[in-house]
Structures are given as structure tokens and as C-alpha cells.
N, C-alpha and C. Protein backbone atom coordinates (compact mmCIF):
# COMPACT_ATOMS: atom_id res chain seq x y z
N UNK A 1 0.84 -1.18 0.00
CA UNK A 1 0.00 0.00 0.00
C UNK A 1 0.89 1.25 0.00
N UNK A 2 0.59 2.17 -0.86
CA UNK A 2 1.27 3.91 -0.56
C UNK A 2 0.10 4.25 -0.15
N UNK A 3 0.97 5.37 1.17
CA UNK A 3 -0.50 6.11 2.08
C UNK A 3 0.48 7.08 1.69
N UNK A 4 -0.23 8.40 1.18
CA UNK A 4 0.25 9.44 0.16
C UNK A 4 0.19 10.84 0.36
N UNK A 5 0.53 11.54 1.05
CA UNK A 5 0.64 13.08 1.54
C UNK A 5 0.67 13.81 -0.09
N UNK A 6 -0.21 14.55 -0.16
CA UNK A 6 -0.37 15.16 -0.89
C UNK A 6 0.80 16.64 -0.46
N UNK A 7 1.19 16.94 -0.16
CA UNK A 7 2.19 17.94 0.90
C UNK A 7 3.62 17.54 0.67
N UNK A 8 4.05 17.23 -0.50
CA UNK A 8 5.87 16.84 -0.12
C UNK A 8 6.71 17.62 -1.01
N UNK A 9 7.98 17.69 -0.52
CA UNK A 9 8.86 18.46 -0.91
C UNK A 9 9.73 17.90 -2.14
N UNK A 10 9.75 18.68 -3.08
CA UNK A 10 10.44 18.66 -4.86
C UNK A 10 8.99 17.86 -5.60
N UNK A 11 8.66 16.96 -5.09
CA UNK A 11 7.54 16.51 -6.21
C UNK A 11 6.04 16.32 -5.00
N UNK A 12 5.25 17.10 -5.61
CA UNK A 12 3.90 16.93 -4.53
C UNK A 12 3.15 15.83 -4.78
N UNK A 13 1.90 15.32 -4.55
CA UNK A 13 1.27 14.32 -4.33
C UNK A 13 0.77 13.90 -5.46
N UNK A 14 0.16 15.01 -5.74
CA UNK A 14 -0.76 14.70 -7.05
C UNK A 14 0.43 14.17 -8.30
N UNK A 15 1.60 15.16 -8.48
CA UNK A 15 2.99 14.44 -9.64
C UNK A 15 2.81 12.96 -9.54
N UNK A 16 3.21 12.85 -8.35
CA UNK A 16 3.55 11.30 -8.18
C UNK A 16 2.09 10.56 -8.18
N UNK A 17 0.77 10.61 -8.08
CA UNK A 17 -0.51 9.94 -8.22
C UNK A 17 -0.53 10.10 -9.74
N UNK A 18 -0.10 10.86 -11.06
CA UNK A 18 -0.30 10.84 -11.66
C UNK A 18 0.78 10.11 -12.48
N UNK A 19 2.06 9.93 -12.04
CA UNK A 19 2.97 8.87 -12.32
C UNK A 19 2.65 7.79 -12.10
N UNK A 20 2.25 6.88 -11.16
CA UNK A 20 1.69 6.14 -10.49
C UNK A 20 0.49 5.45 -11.84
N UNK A 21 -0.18 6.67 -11.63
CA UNK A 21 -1.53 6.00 -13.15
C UNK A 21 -0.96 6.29 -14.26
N UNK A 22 0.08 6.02 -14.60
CA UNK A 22 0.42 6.13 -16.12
C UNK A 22 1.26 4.71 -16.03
N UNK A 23 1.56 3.84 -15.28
CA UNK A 23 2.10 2.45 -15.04
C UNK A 23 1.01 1.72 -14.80
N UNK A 24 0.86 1.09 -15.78
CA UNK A 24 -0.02 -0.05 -15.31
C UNK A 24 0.22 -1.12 -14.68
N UNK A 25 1.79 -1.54 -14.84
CA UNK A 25 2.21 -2.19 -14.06
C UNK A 25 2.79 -2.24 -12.35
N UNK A 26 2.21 -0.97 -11.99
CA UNK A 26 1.96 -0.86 -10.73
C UNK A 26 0.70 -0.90 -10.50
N UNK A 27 0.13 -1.93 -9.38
CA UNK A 27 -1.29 -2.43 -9.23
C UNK A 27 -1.18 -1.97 -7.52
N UNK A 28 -0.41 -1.07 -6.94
CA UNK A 28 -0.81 -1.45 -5.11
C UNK A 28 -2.04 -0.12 -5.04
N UNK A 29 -3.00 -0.51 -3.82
CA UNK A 29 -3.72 0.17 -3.64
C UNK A 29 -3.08 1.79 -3.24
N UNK A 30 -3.50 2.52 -3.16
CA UNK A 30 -3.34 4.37 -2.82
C UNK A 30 -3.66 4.68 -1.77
N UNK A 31 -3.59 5.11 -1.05
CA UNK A 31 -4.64 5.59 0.30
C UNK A 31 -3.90 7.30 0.17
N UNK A 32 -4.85 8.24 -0.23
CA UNK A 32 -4.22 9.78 -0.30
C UNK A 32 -4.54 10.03 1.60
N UNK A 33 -3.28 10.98 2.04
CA UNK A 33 -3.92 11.19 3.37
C UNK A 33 -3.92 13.03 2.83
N UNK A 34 -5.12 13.81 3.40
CA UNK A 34 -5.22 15.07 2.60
C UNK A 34 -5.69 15.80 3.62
N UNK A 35 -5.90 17.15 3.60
CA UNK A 35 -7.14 18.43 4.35
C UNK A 35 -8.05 18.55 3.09
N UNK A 36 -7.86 18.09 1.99
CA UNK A 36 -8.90 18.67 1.04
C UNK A 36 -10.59 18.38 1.42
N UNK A 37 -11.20 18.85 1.78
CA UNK A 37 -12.32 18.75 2.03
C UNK A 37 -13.21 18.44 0.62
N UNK A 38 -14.76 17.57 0.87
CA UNK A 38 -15.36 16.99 0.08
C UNK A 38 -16.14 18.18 -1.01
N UNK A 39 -16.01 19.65 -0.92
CA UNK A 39 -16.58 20.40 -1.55
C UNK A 39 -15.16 20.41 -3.37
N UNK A 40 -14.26 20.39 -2.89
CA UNK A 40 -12.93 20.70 -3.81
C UNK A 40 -12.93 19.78 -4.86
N UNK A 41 -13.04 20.72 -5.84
CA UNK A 41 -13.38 19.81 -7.01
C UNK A 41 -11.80 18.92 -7.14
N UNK A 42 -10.77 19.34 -6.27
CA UNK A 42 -9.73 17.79 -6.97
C UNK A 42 -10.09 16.80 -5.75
N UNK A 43 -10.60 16.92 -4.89
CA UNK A 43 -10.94 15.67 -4.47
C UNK A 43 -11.49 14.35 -5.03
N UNK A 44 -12.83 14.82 -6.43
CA UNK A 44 -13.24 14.38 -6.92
C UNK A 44 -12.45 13.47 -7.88
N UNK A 45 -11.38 14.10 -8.79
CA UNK A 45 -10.01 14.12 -9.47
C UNK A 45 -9.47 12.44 -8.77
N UNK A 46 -8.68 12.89 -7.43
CA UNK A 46 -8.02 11.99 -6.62
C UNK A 46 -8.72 10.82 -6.47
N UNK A 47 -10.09 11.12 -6.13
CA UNK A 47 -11.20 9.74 -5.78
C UNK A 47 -11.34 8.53 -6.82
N UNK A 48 -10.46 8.98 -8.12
CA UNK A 48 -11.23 8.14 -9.54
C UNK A 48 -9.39 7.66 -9.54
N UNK A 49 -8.19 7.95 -8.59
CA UNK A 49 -7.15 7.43 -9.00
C UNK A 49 -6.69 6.46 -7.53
N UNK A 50 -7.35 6.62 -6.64
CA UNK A 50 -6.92 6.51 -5.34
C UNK A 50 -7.87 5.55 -4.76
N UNK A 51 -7.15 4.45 -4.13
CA UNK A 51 -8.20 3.58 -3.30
C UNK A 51 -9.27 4.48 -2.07
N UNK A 52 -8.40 4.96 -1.24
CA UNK A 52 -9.31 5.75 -0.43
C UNK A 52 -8.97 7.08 0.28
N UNK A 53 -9.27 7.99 0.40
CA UNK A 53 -8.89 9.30 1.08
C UNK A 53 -8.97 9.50 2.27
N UNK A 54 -8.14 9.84 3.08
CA UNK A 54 -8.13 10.16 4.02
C UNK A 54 -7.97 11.30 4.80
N UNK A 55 -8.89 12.34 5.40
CA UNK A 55 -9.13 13.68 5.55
C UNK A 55 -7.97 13.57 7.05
N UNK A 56 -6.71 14.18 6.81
CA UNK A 56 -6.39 14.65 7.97
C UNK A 56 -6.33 15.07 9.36
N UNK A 57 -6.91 16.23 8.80
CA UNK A 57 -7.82 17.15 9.64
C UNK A 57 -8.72 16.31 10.92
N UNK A 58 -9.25 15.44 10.35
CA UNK A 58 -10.50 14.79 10.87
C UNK A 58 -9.60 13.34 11.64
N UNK A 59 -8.69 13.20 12.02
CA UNK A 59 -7.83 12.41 12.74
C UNK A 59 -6.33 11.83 13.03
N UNK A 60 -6.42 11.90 14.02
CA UNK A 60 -5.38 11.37 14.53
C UNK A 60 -4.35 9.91 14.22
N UNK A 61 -3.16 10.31 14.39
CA UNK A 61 -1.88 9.25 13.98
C UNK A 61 -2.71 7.90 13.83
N UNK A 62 -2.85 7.53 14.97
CA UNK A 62 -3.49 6.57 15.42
C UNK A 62 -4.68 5.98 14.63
N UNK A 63 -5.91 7.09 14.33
CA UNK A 63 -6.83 6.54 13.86
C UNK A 63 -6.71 6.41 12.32
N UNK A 64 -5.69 6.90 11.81
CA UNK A 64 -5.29 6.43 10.35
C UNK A 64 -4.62 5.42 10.22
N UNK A 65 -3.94 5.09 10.87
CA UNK A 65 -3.11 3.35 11.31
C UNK A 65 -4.38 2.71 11.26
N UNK A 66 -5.38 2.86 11.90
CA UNK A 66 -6.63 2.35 11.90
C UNK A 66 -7.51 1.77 10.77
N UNK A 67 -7.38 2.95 9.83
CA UNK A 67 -8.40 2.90 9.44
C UNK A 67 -7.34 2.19 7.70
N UNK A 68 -5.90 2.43 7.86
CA UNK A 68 -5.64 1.67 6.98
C UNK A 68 -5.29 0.62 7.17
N UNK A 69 -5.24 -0.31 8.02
CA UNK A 69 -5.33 -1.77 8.66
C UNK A 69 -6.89 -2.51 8.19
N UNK A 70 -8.06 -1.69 8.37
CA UNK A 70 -9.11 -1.94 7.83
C UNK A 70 -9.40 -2.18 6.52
N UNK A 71 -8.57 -1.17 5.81
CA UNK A 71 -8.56 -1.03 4.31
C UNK A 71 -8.13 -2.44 3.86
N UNK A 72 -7.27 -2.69 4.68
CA UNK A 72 -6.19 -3.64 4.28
C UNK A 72 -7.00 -5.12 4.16
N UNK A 73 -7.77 -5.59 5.65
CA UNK A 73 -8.92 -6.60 5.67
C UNK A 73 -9.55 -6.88 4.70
């Protein structure tokens, strides 16, 4: 699995999500971790390349360990 900060330094999130979908021969799931909130039209964008999003903002270290352990099930 890549769990994916949209936030990084020399190449940002989206570069590399869009490298990522131009290999087909990379098959691992995505998990974006983001603040973009559900109004932002690139959320929509990310949602059609990315197994699942994960709003920041809205939790803790912990409950993203969480919730990508679940993903994982």
C-alpha cells in the first residue's frame, strides 16, 4: 500500500498519483492522506485514481493506522 501526503517536498502528491496511473504495471492500492475537504473539485479528481482518502484534519496518527489496517482486511 502507498498512504500518500499530498504535501511533499520537490515533487507533490498529485505528480507522483499521476505517475503512479500512467504504469499499469503498478497495481498497489493508494490511500491519499489530505485536508482537502469533500466540496474541492480535486478531491473528486483523486477519488477516480486513489483507493481511499483520508481527511487529515478529521484524525489522529493513530486513527489512520486504523483505518488503513481496515482497508487492508
Amino acid at each position: 500500500v502507498v498512504l500518500l501526503d499530498l504535501m511533499m517536498p520537490r515533487m507533490d502528491g498529485f505528480e507522483l498519483l499521476e505517475i503512479l496511473s500512467l504504469r499499469d504495471e503498478i497495481q498497489i492500492p493508494i490511500i491519499i492522506c489530505s485536508n482537502i475537504k469533500a466540496g474541492d473539485s480535486r478531491k473528486k479528481k483523486l477519488s477516480n485514481r486513489a483507493d481511499m482518502i483520508i481527511e487529515k484534519a478529521d484524525h489522529d496518527g493513530w486513527e489512520i493506522v486504523k483505518k488503513v489496517i481496515e482497508f487492508l482486511r
